[in-house]
Protein backbone atom coordinates (compact mmCIF):
# COMPACT_ATOMS: atom_id res chain seq x y z
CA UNK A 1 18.78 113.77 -24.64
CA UNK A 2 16.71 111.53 -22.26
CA UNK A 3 18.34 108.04 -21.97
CA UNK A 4 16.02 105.38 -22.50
CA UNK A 5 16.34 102.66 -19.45
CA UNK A 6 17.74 99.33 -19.96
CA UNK A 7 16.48 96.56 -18.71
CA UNK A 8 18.00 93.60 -17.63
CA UNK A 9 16.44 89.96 -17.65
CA UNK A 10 18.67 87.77 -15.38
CA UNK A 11 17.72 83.88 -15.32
CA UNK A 12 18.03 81.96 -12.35
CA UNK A 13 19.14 78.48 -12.73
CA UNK A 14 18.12 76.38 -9.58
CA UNK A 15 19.35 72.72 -9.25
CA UNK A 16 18.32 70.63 -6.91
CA UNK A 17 20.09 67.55 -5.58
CA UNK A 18 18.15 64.16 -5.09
CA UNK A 19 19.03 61.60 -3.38
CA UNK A 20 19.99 58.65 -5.41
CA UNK A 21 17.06 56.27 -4.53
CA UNK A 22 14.77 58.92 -5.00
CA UNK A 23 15.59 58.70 -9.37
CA UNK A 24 17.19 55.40 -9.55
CA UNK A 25 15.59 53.27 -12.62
CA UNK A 26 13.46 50.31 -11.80
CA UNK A 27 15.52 47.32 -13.85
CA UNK A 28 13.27 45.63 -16.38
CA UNK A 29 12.36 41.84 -15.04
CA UNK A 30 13.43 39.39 -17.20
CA UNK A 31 10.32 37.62 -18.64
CA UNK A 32 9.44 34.77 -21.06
CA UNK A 33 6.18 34.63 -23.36
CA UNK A 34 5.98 31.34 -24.81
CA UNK A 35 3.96 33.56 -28.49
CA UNK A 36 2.65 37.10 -28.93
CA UNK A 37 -0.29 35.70 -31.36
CA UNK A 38 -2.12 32.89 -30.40
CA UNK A 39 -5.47 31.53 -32.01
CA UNK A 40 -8.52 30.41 -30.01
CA UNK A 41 -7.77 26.68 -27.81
CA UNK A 42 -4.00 27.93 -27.35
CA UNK A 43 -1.97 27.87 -24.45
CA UNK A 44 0.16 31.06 -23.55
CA UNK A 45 3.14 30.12 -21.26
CA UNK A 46 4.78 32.60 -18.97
CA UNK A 47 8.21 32.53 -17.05
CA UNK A 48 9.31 34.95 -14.83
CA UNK A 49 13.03 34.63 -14.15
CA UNK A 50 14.83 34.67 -10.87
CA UNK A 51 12.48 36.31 -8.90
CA UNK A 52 11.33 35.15 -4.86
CA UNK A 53 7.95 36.16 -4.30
CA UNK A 54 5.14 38.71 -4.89
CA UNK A 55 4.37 38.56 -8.88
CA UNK A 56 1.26 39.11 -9.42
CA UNK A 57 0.04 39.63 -13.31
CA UNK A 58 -3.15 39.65 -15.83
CA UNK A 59 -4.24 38.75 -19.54
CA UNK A 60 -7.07 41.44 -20.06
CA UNK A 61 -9.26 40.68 -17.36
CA UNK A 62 -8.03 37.36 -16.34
CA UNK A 63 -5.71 37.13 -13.55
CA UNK A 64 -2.75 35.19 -14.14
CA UNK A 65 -1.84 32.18 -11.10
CA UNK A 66 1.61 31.61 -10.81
CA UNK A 67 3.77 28.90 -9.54
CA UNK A 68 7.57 27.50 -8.92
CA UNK A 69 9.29 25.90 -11.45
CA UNK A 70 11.44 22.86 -10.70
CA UNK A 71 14.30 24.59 -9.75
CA UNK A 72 13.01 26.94 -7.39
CA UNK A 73 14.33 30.08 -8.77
CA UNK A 74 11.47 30.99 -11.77
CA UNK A 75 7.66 31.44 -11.75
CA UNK A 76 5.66 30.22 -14.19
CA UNK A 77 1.82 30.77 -15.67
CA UNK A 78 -0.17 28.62 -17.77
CA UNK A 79 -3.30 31.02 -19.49
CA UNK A 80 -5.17 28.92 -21.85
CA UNK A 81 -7.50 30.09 -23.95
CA UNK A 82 -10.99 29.07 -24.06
CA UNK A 83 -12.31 27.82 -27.85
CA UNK A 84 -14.96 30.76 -27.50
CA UNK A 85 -12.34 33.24 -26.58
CA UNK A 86 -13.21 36.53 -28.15
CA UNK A 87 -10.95 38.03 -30.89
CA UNK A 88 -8.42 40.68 -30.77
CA UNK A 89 -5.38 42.55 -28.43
CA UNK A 90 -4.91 41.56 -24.96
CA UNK A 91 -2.62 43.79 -22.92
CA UNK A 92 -0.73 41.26 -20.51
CA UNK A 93 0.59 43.07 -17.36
CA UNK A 94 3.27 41.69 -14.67
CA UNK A 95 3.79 43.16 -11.40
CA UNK A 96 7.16 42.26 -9.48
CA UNK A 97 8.25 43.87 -6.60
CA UNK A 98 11.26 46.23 -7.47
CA UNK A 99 11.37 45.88 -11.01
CA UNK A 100 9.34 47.79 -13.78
CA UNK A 101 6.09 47.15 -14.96
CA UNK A 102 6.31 44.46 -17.58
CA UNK A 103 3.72 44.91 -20.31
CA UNK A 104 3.29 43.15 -24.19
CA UNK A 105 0.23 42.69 -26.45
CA UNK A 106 -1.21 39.16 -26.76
CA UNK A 107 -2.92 39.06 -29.89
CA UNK A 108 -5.82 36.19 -30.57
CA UNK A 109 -7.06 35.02 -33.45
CA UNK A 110 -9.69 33.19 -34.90
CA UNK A 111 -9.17 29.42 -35.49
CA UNK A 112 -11.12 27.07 -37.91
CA UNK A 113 -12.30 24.16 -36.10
CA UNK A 114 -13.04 21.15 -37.89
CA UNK A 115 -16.78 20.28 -38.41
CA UNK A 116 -17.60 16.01 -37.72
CA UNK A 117 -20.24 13.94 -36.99
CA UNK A 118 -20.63 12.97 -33.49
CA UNK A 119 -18.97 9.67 -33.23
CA UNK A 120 -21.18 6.78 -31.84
CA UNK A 121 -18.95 3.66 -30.00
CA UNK A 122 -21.08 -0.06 -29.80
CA UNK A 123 -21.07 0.45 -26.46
CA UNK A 124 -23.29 3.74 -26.71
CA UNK A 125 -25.63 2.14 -29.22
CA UNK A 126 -26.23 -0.79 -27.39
CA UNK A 127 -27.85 1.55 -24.85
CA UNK A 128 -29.73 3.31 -27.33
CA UNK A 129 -28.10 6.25 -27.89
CA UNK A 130 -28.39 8.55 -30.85
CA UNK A 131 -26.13 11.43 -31.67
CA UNK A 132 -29.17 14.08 -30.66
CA UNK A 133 -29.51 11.89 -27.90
CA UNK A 134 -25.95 12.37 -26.41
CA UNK A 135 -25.47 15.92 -26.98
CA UNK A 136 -27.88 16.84 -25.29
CA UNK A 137 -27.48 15.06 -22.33
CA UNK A 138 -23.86 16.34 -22.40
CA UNK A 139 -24.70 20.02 -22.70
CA UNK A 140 -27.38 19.90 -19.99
CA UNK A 141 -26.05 17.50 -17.33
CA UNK A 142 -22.60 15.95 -17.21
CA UNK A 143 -20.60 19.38 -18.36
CA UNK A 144 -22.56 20.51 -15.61
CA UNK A 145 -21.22 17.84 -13.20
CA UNK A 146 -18.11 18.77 -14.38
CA UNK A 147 -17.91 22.44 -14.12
CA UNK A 148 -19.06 22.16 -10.85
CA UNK A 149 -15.14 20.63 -9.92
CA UNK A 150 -13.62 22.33 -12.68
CA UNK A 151 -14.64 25.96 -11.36
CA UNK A 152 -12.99 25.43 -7.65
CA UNK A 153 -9.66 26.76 -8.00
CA UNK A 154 -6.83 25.54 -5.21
CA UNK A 155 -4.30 28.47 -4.72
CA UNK A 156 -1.64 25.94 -4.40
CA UNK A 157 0.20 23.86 -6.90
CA UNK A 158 0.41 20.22 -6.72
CA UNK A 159 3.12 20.10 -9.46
CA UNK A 160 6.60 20.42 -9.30
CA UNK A 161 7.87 18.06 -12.38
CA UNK A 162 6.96 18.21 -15.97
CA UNK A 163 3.71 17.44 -17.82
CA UNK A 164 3.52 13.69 -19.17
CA UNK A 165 1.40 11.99 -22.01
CA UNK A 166 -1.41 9.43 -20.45
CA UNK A 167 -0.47 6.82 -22.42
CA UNK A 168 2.62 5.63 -24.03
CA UNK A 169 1.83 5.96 -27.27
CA UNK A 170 -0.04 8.78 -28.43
CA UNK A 171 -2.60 7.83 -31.21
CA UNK A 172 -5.01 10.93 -31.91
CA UNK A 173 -8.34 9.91 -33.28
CA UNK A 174 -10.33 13.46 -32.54
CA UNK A 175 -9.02 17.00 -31.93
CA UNK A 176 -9.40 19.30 -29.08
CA UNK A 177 -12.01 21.81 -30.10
CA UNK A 178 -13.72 19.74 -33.14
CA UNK A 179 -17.23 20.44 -33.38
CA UNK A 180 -19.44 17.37 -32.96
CA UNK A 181 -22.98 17.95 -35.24
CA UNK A 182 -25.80 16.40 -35.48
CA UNK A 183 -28.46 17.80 -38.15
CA UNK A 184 -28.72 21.19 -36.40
CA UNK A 185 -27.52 20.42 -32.99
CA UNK A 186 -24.05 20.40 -32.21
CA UNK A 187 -21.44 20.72 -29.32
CA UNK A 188 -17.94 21.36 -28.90
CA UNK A 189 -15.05 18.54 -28.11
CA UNK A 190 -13.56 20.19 -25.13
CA UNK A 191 -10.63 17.10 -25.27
CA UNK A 192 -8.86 15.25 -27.15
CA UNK A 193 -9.45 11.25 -27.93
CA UNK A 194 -6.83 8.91 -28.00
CA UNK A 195 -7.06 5.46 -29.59
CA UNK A 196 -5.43 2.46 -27.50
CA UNK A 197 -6.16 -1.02 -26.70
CA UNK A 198 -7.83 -2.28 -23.58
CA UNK A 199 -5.74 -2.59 -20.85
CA UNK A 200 -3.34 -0.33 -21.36
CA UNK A 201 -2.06 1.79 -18.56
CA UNK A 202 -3.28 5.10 -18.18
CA UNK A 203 -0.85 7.70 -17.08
CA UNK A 204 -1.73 10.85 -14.42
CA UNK A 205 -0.53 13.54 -16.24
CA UNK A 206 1.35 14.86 -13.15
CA UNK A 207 0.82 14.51 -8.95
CA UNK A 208 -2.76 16.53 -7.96
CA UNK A 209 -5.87 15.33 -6.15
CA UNK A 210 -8.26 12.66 -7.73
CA UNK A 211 -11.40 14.95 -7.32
CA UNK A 212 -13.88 12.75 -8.88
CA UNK A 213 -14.20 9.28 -10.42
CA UNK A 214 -17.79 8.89 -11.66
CA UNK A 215 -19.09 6.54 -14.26
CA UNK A 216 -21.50 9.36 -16.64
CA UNK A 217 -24.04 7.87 -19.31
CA UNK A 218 -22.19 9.62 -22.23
CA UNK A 219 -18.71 10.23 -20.97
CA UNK A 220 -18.62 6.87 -19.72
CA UNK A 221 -15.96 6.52 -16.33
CA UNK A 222 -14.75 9.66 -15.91
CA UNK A 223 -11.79 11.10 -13.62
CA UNK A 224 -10.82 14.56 -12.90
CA UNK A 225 -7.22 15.44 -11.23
CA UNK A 226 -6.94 18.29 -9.65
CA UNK A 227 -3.12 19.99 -10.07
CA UNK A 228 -3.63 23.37 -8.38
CA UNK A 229 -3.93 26.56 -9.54
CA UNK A 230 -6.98 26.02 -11.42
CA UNK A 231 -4.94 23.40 -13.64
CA UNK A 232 -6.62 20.04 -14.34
CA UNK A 233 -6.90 16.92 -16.61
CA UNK A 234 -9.71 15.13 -17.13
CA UNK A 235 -9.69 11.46 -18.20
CA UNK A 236 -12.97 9.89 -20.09
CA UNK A 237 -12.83 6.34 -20.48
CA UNK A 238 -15.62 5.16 -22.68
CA UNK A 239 -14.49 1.08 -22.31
CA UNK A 240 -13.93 -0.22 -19.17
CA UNK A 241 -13.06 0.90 -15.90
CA UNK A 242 -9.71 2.24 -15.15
CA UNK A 243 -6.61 2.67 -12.65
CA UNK A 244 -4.28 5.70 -12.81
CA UNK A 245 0.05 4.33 -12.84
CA UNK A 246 1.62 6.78 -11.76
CA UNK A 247 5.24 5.71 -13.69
CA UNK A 248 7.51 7.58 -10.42
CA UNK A 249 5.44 5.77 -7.94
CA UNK A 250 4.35 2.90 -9.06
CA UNK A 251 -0.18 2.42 -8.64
């Protein structure tokens, strides 16, 4: 009888050796989101922990500037987001040298601003002002004169304290992002007003650069401090005119 051949299959197990640096996992950087849903007008805070230099990062499209905390060892990012700011998931993205990619969704909602009349002060009517009157003006020339600062963007930051309030007491008398109407015309309050009697000190909010001090027709005398970074404060003083105390320094 013809034996029928047998075949063998013979597997070949081939193991290579890396070198450890070659496969070592990149530790995950240690990273602190202030809120993973935000609404339209929000702020989104962002610390990166014990890191030296490098981090780079981005909200969507918008690329995130960082800067040194007090103590020297973190990095922090302030991304605010505009009251037009479209709806939906943004994909934020850090970059550190040496550690892995650090990536989280940052969802935005909607928010219901409030709907007022555009409030008229004596001093405004006296001129002659109406409501129509004054929005316009602001849409078409002074948030022009202010963009025009508010779009140059130091690379530097002028901080390194914390945030104050301008004014000792805090007395809110119209919200950041209220919408101002008048009959069909309207415009958005890009600030928020605070009630207090004449002279009272005004507070800079932190150190920066006085960019402008400008009396406008609407806004009335009107200050702008730069703090770096694309970070400012605007002050609009429709009373009298006004002198920033700084409350470390004295005037």
């Amino acid at each position: 009888m013809r034996q029928k051949p047998i075949f063998l299959f013979f597997t070949i197990l081939v193991i290579t050796f890396f070198p450890y640096s070659a496969i070592a996992i990149l530790s995950a950087p240690e990273v602190f989101v202030s809120s993973h849903a935000l609404t339209q007008a929000d702020t989104l805070l962002v610390v990166v922990k014990n890191q030296s230099a490098g981090i780079s990062g981005r909200l969507g499209s918008v690329k995130m500037r960082f800067f040194r905390s007090e103590n020297n060892k973190d990095w922090i990012a302030l991304v605010g987001m505009p009251v037009n700011k479209n709806p939906g998931t943004y994909n934020l993205v850090i970059t550190i040298p040496g550690k892995a990619l650090f990536t989280k969704n940052i969802k935005v909602s909607k928010r219901n601003f409030k709907i007022t009349t555009m409030p008229m002060t004596p001093e405004l009517l006296k001129k002659g002002y109406t409501p129509n009157k004054i929005i316009n003006t602001v849409k078409n020339e002074e948030n022009k004169t202010i963009n025009k600062v508010l779009n140059n963007i130091d690379l530097i930051s002028y901080v390194n304290k914390p945030f104050i309030y301008p004014l000792s007491e805090i007395k809110i008398v119209g919200d950041y992002g209220d919408i101002r109407a008048s009959h069909n015309n309207k415009i958005q309050h890009l600030g928020a007003d605070l009630k207090a009697p004449k002279n009272t000190f005004l507070y800079a909010v932190n150190d920066g650069k006085i960019t402008i001090i400008k009396n406008l027709p609407d806004y009335g005398n009107t200050a702008i401090i730069n703090h770096g970074l694309g970070v400012y404060s605007l002050y609009l003083c429709y009373c009298s005119p006004f002198a920033f105390f700084n409350k470390n320094k004295g005037c």
